[in-house]
C-alpha atoms as a PDB file:
ATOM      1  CA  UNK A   1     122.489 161.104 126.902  1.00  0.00           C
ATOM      2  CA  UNK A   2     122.474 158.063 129.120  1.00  0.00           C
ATOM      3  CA  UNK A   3     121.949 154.776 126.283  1.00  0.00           C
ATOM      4  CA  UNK A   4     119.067 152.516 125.552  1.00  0.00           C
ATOM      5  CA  UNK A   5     115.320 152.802 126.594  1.00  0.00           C
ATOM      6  CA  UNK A   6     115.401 152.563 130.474  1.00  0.00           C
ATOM      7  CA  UNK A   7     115.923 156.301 131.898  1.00  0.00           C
ATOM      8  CA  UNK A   8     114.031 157.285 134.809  1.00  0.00           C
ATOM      9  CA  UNK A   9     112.480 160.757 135.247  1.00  0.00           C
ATOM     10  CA  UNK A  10     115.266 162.219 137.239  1.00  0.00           C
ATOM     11  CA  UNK A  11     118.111 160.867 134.648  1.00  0.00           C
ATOM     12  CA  UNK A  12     115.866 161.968 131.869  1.00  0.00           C
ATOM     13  CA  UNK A  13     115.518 165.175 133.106  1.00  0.00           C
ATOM     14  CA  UNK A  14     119.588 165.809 133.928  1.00  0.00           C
ATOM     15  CA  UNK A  15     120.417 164.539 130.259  1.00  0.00           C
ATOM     16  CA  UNK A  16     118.052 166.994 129.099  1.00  0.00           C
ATOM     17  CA  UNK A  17     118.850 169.841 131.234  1.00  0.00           C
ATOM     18  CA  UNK A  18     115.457 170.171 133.042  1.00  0.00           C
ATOM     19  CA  UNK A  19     113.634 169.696 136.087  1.00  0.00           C
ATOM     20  CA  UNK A  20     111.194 166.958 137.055  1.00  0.00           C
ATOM     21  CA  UNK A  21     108.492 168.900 137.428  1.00  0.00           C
ATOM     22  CA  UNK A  22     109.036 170.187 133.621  1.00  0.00           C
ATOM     23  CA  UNK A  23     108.572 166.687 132.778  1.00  0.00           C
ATOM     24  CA  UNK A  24     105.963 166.657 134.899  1.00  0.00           C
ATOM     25  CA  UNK A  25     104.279 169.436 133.582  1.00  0.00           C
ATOM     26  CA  UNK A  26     104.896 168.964 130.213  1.00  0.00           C
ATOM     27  CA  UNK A  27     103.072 165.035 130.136  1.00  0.00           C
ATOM     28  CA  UNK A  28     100.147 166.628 131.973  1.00  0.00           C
ATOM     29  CA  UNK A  29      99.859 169.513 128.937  1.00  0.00           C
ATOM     30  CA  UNK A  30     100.561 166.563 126.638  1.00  0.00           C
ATOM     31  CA  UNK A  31     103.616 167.496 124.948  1.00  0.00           C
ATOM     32  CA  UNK A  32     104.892 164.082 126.314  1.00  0.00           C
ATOM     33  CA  UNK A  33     103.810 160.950 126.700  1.00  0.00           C
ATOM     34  CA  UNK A  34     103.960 159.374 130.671  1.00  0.00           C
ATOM     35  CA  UNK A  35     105.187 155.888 130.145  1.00  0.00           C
ATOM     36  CA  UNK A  36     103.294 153.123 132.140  1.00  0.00           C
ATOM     37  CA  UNK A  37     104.421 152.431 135.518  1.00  0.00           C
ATOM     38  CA  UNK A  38     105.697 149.020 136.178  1.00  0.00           C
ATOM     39  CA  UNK A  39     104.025 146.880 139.425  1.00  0.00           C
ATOM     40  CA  UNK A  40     107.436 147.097 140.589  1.00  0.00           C
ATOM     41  CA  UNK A  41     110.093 150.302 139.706  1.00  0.00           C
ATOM     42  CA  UNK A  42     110.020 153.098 138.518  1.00  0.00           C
ATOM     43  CA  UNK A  43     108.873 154.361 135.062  1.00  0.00           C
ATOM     44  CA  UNK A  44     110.903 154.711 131.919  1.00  0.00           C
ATOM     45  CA  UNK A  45     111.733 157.021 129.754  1.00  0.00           C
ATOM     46  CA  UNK A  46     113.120 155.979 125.988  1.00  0.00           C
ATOM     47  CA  UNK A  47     115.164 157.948 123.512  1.00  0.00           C
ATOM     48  CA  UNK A  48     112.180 159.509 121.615  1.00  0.00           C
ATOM     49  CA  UNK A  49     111.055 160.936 124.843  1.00  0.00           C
ATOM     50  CA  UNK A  50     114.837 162.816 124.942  1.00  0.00           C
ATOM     51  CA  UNK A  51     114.218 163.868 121.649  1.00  0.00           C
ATOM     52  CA  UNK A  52     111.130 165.495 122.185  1.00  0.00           C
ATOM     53  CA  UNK A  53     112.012 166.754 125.078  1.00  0.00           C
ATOM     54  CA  UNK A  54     115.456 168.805 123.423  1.00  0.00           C
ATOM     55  CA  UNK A  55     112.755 169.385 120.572  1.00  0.00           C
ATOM     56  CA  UNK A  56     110.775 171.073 123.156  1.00  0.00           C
ATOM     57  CA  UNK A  57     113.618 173.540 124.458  1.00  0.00           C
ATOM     58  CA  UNK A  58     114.729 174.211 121.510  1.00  0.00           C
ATOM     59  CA  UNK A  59     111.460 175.455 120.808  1.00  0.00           C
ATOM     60  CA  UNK A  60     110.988 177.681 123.554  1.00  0.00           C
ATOM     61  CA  UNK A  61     114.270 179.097 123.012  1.00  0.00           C
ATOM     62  CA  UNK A  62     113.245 180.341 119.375  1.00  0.00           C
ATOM     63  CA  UNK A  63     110.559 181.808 121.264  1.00  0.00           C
ATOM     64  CA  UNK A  64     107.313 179.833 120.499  1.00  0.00           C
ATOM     65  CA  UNK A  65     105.057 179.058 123.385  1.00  0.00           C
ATOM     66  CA  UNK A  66     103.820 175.710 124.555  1.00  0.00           C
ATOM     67  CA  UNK A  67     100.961 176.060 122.381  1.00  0.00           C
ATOM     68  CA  UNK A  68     102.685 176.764 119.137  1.00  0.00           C
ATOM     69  CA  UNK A  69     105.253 174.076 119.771  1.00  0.00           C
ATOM     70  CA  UNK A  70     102.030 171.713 120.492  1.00  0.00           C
ATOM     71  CA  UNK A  71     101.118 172.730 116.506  1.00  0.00           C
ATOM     72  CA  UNK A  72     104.372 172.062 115.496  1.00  0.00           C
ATOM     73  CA  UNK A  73     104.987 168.672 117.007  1.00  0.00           C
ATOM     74  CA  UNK A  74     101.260 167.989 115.939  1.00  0.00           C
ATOM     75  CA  UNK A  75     101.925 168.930 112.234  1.00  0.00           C
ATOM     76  CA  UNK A  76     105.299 166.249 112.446  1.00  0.00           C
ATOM     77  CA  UNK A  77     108.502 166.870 109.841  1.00  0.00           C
ATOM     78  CA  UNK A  78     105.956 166.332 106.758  1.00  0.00           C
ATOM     79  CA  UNK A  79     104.112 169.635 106.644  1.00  0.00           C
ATOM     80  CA  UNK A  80     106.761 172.089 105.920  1.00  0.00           C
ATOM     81  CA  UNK A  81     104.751 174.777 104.178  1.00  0.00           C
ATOM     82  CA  UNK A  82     102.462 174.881 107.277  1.00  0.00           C
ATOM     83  CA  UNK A  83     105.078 174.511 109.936  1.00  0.00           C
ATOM     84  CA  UNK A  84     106.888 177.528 107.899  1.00  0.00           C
ATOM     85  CA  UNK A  85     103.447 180.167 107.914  1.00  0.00           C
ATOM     86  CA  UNK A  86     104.021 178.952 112.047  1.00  0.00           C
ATOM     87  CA  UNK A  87     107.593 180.467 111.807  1.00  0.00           C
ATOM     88  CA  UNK A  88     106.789 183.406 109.488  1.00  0.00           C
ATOM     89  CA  UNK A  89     103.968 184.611 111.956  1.00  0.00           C
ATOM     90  CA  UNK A  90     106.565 183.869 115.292  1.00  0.00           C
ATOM     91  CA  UNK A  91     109.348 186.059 113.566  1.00  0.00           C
ATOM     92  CA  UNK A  92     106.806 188.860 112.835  1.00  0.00           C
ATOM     93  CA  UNK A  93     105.428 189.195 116.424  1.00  0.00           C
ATOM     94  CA  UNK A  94     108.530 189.209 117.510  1.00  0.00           C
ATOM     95  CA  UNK A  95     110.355 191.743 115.400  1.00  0.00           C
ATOM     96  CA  UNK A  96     106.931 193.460 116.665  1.00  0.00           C
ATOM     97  CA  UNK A  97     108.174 193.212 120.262  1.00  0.00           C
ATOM     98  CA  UNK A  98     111.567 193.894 119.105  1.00  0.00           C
ATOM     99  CA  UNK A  99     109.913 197.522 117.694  1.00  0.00           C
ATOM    100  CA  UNK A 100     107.917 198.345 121.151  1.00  0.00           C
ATOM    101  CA  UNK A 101     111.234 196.805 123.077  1.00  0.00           C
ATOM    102  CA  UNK A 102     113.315 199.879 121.076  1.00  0.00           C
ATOM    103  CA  UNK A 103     110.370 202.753 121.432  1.00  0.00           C
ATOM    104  CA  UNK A 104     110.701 201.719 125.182  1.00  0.00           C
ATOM    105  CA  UNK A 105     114.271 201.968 125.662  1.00  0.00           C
ATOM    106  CA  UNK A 106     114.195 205.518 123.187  1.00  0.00           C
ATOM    107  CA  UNK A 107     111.830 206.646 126.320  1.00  0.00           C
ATOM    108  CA  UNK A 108     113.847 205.169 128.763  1.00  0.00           C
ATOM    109  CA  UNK A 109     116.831 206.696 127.584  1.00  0.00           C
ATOM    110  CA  UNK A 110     115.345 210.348 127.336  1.00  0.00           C
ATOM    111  CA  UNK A 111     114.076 209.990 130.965  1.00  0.00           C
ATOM    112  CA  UNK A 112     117.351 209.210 131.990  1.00  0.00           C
ATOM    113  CA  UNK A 113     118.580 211.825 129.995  1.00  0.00           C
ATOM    114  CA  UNK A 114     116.750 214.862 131.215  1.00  0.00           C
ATOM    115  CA  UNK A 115     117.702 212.930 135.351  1.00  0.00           C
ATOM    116  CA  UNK A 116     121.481 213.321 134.404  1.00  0.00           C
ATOM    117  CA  UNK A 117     120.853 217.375 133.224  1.00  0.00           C
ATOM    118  CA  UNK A 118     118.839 217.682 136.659  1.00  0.00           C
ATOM    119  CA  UNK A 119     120.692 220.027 139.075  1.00  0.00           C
ATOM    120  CA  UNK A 120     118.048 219.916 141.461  1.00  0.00           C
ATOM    121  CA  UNK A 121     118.077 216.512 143.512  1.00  0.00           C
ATOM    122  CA  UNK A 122     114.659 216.968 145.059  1.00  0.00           C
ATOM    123  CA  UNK A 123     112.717 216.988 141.862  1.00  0.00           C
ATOM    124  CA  UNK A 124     112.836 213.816 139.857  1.00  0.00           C
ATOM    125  CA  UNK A 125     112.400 214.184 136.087  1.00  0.00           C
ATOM    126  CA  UNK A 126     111.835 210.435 135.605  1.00  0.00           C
ATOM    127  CA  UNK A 127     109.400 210.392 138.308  1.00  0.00           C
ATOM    128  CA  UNK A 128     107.577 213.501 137.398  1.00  0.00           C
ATOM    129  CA  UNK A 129     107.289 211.785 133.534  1.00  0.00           C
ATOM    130  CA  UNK A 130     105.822 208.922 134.521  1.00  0.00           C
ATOM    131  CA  UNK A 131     103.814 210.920 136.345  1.00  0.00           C
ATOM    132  CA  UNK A 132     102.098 213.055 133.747  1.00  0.00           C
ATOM    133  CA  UNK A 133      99.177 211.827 132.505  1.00  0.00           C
END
Protein backbone atom coordinates (compact mmCIF):
# COMPACT_ATOMS: atom_id res chain seq x y z
CA UNK A 1 0.00 0.00 0.00
CA UNK A 2 1.00 3.45 -1.13
CA UNK A 3 2.03 5.45 2.62
CA UNK A 4 0.33 8.13 4.59
CA UNK A 5 -3.30 9.53 4.32
CA UNK A 6 -3.43 11.12 0.77
CA UNK A 7 -4.53 8.21 -1.80
CA UNK A 8 -6.87 9.05 -4.41
CA UNK A 9 -9.69 6.72 -5.56
CA UNK A 10 -7.86 5.22 -8.43
CA UNK A 11 -4.52 4.49 -6.21
CA UNK A 12 -6.80 3.30 -3.49
CA UNK A 13 -8.47 1.08 -5.55
CA UNK A 14 -5.05 -0.56 -7.36
CA UNK A 15 -3.51 -1.06 -3.73
CA UNK A 16 -6.55 -2.81 -2.91
CA UNK A 17 -7.09 -4.78 -5.93
CA UNK A 18 -10.48 -3.26 -7.00
CA UNK A 19 -12.20 -1.13 -9.30
CA UNK A 20 -13.44 2.43 -8.86
CA UNK A 21 -16.70 1.80 -9.23
CA UNK A 22 -16.41 -0.88 -6.20
CA UNK A 23 -15.40 2.01 -4.25
CA UNK A 24 -17.95 3.69 -5.67
CA UNK A 25 -20.48 1.38 -4.94
CA UNK A 26 -19.47 0.36 -1.79
CA UNK A 27 -19.59 4.36 -0.14
CA UNK A 28 -23.04 4.64 -1.72
CA UNK A 29 -24.20 1.13 0.28
CA UNK A 30 -22.22 2.62 3.17
CA UNK A 31 -19.65 0.16 3.81
CA UNK A 32 -17.25 3.19 3.32
CA UNK A 33 -17.05 6.42 4.14
CA UNK A 34 -16.60 9.17 0.90
CA UNK A 35 -14.07 11.59 2.19
CA UNK A 36 -14.88 15.35 1.58
CA UNK A 37 -13.84 16.79 -1.58
CA UNK A 38 -11.38 19.55 -1.42
CA UNK A 39 -12.33 23.16 -3.44
CA UNK A 40 -9.38 22.23 -5.30
CA UNK A 41 -8.13 18.22 -6.01
CA UNK A 42 -9.20 15.39 -5.75
CA UNK A 43 -10.48 13.43 -2.68
CA UNK A 44 -8.51 11.30 -0.29
CA UNK A 45 -8.48 8.23 0.84
CA UNK A 46 -6.51 7.31 4.37
CA UNK A 47 -5.22 4.01 5.64
CA UNK A 48 -8.41 2.98 7.55
CA UNK A 49 -10.26 3.29 4.36
CA UNK A 50 -7.53 0.41 2.90
CA UNK A 51 -8.26 -1.48 5.77
CA UNK A 52 -11.77 -1.65 5.42
CA UNK A 53 -11.68 -2.00 2.16
CA UNK A 54 -9.19 -5.55 2.36
CA UNK A 55 -11.68 -6.17 5.39
CA UNK A 56 -14.35 -6.02 2.89
CA UNK A 57 -12.81 -8.66 0.34
CA UNK A 58 -11.83 -10.69 2.64
CA UNK A 59 -15.26 -10.91 3.59
CA UNK A 60 -16.78 -11.69 0.46
CA UNK A 61 -14.28 -14.23 -0.15
CA UNK A 62 -15.42 -16.28 3.06
CA UNK A 63 -18.61 -15.95 1.42
CA UNK A 64 -20.75 -13.41 3.41
CA UNK A 65 -22.74 -10.93 1.44
CA UNK A 66 -22.65 -7.18 1.63
CA UNK A 67 -25.24 -7.29 4.14
CA UNK A 68 -23.69 -9.66 6.58
CA UNK A 69 -20.33 -7.98 6.28
CA UNK A 70 -22.41 -4.57 7.00
CA UNK A 71 -23.34 -6.58 10.58
CA UNK A 72 -20.01 -7.47 11.05
CA UNK A 73 -18.24 -4.19 10.55
CA UNK A 74 -21.31 -2.72 12.53
CA UNK A 75 -20.78 -5.10 15.54
CA UNK A 76 -16.65 -3.84 15.46
CA UNK A 77 -13.75 -6.41 17.02
CA UNK A 78 -15.64 -6.19 20.58
CA UNK A 79 -18.61 -8.47 20.07
CA UNK A 80 -17.09 -11.77 19.44
CA UNK A 81 -19.85 -14.05 20.66
CA UNK A 82 -22.23 -12.24 18.22
CA UNK A 83 -19.89 -11.85 15.32
CA UNK A 84 -19.26 -15.82 15.91
CA UNK A 85 -23.45 -16.93 15.81
CA UNK A 86 -22.77 -14.58 12.22
CA UNK A 87 -20.07 -17.20 11.24
CA UNK A 88 -21.77 -20.31 12.67
CA UNK A 89 -25.02 -19.51 10.59
CA UNK A 90 -22.61 -18.54 7.18
CA UNK A 91 -20.78 -22.01 7.53
CA UNK A 92 -24.15 -23.84 7.89
CA UNK A 93 -25.83 -22.37 4.74
CA UNK A 94 -23.07 -23.05 3.08
CA UNK A 95 -22.23 -26.63 3.88
CA UNK A 96 -26.14 -26.50 2.90
CA UNK A 97 -25.18 -25.40 -0.62
CA UNK A 98 -22.25 -27.57 -0.47
CA UNK A 99 -25.08 -30.67 0.08
CA UNK A 100 -27.50 -29.45 -2.96
CA UNK A 101 -24.00 -28.55 -4.98
CA UNK A 102 -23.14 -32.65 -4.49
CA UNK A 103 -27.00 -34.01 -5.08
CA UNK A 104 -26.58 -31.87 -8.32
CA UNK A 105 -23.44 -33.13 -9.59
CA UNK A 106 -24.71 -37.08 -8.35
CA UNK A 107 -27.56 -36.12 -11.11
CA UNK A 108 -25.33 -34.64 -13.35
CA UNK A 109 -23.10 -37.41 -13.35
CA UNK A 110 -25.87 -40.16 -13.92
CA UNK A 111 -27.18 -38.11 -16.92
CA UNK A 112 -23.95 -38.18 -18.32
CA UNK A 113 -23.69 -41.59 -17.52
CA UNK A 114 -26.65 -43.16 -19.19
CA UNK A 115 -25.34 -40.31 -22.65
CA UNK A 116 -21.96 -42.28 -22.68
CA UNK A 117 -24.03 -46.01 -22.68
CA UNK A 118 -26.26 -44.35 -25.55
CA UNK A 119 -25.67 -46.14 -28.90
CA UNK A 120 -28.24 -44.29 -30.53
CA UNK A 121 -27.04 -40.60 -31.40
CA UNK A 122 -30.47 -39.27 -32.26
CA UNK A 123 -32.01 -39.79 -28.89
CA UNK A 124 -30.50 -37.80 -26.09
CA UNK A 125 -30.75 -39.33 -22.60
CA UNK A 126 -29.77 -36.06 -20.90
CA UNK A 127 -32.19 -34.22 -22.89
CA UNK A 128 -35.01 -36.62 -22.61
CA UNK A 129 -34.30 -36.43 -18.43
CA UNK A 130 -34.60 -33.09 -18.17
CA UNK A 131 -37.37 -33.48 -20.06
CA UNK A 132 -39.57 -35.69 -17.93
CA UNK A 133 -41.67 -34.08 -15.79
Amino acid sequence: MMSGDDLTIGQLAKSAGVGVETIRYYQREGLIVEPPKPPHGYRRYTADVHARLHFIQRAKGLGFTLAEIRNLLALGDGCCGQTQALAEHKLALIRDKQRDLAKMAAALEAALAACHDNPDDRSCPLVQALSDE
